[in-house]
C-alpha atoms as a PDB file:
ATOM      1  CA  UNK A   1      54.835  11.786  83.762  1.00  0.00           C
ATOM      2  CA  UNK A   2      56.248  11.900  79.885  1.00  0.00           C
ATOM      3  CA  UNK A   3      58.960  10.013  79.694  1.00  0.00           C
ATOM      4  CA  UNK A   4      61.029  12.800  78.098  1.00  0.00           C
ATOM      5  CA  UNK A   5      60.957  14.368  81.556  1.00  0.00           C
ATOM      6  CA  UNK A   6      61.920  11.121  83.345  1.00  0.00           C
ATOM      7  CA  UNK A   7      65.091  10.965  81.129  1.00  0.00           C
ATOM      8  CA  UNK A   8      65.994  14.592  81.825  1.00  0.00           C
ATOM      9  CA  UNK A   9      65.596  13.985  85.495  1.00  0.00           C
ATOM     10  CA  UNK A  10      67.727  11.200  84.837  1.00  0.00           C
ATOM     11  CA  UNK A  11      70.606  12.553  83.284  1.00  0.00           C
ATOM     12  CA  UNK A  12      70.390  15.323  86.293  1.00  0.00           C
ATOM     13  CA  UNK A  13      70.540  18.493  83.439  1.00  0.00           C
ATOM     14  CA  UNK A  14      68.270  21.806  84.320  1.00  0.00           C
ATOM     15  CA  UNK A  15      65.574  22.345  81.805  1.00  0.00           C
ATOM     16  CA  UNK A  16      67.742  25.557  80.949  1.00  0.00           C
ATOM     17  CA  UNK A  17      70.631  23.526  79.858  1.00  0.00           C
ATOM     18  CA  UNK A  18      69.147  20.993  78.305  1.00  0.00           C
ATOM     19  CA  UNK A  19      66.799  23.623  76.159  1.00  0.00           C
ATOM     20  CA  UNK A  20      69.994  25.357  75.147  1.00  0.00           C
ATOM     21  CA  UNK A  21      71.626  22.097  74.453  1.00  0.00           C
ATOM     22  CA  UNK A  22      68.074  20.829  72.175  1.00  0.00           C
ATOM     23  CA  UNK A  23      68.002  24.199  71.041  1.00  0.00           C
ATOM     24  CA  UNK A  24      64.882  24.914  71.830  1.00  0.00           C
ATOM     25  CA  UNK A  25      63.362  27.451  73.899  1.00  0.00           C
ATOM     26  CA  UNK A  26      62.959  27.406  77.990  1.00  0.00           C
ATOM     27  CA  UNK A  27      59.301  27.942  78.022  1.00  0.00           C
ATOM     28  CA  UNK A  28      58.616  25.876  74.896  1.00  0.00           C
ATOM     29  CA  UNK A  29      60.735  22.735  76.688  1.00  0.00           C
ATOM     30  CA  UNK A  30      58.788  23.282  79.912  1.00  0.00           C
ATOM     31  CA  UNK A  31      55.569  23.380  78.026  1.00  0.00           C
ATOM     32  CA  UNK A  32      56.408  20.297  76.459  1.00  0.00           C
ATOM     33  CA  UNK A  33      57.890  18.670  79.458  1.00  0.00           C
ATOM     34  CA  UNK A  34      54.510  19.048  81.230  1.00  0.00           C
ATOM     35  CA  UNK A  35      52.532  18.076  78.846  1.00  0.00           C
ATOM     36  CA  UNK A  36      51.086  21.434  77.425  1.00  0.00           C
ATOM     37  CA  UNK A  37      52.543  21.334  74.396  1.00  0.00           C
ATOM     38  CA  UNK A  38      52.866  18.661  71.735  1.00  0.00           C
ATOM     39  CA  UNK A  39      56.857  18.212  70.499  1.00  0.00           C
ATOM     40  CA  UNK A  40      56.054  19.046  66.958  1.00  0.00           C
ATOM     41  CA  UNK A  41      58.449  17.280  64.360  1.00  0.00           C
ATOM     42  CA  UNK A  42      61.844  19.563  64.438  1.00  0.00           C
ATOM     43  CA  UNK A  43      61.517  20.090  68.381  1.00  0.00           C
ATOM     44  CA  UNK A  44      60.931  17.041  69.223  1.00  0.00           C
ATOM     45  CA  UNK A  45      63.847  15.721  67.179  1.00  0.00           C
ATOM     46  CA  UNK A  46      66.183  18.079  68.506  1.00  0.00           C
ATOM     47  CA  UNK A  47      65.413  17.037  71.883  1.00  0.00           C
ATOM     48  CA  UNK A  48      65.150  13.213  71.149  1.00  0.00           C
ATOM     49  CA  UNK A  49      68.649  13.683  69.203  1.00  0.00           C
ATOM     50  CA  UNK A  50      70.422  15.662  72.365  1.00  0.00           C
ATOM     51  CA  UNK A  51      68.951  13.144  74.684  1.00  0.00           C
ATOM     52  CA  UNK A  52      70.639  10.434  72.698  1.00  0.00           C
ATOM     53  CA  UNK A  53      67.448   8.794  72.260  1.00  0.00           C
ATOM     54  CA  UNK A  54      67.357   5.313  70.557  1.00  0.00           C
ATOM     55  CA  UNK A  55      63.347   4.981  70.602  1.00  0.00           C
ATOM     56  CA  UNK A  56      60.711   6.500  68.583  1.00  0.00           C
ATOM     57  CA  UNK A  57      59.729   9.465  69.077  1.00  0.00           C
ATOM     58  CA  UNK A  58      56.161   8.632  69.839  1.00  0.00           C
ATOM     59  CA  UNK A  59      58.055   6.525  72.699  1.00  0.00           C
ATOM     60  CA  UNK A  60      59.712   9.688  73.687  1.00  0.00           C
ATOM     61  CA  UNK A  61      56.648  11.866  74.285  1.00  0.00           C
ATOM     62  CA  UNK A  62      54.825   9.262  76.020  1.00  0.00           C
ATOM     63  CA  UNK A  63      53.312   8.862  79.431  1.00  0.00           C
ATOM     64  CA  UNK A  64      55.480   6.773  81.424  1.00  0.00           C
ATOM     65  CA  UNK A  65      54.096   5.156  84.494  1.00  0.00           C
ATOM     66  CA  UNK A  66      56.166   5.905  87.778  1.00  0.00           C
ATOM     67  CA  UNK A  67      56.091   3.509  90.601  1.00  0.00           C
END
């Protein structure tokens, strides 16, 4: 799982709402959610900046291991 997924399943937001909050696209965030699509630079700040993220981005867009 990318960690950008864990944190939106975290904060308990709909892909829908969070895309419109990123403002980015519903099919590009799911794309990039599941790991089809790189976050190229402006996307993936936009969503790192509406998360609130503190890490890199690199960080961001990483696989995060789920126990």
């Amino acid at each position: 799982m990318l960690r950008v997924k864990y944190e939106l399943d975290r904060l308990g937001m709909t892909q829908a709402a969070f895309a419109e909050k990123a403002q980015v696209s519903t099919a590009s965030l799911s794309r990039i959610v599941n790991g089809k699509e790189p976050a190229y630079p402006k996307r993936g700040r936009r969503i790192a900046d509406a998360l609130g993220w503190r890490g890199t981005i690199d960080e961001l867009f990483s696989e995060l291991e789920v126990k």
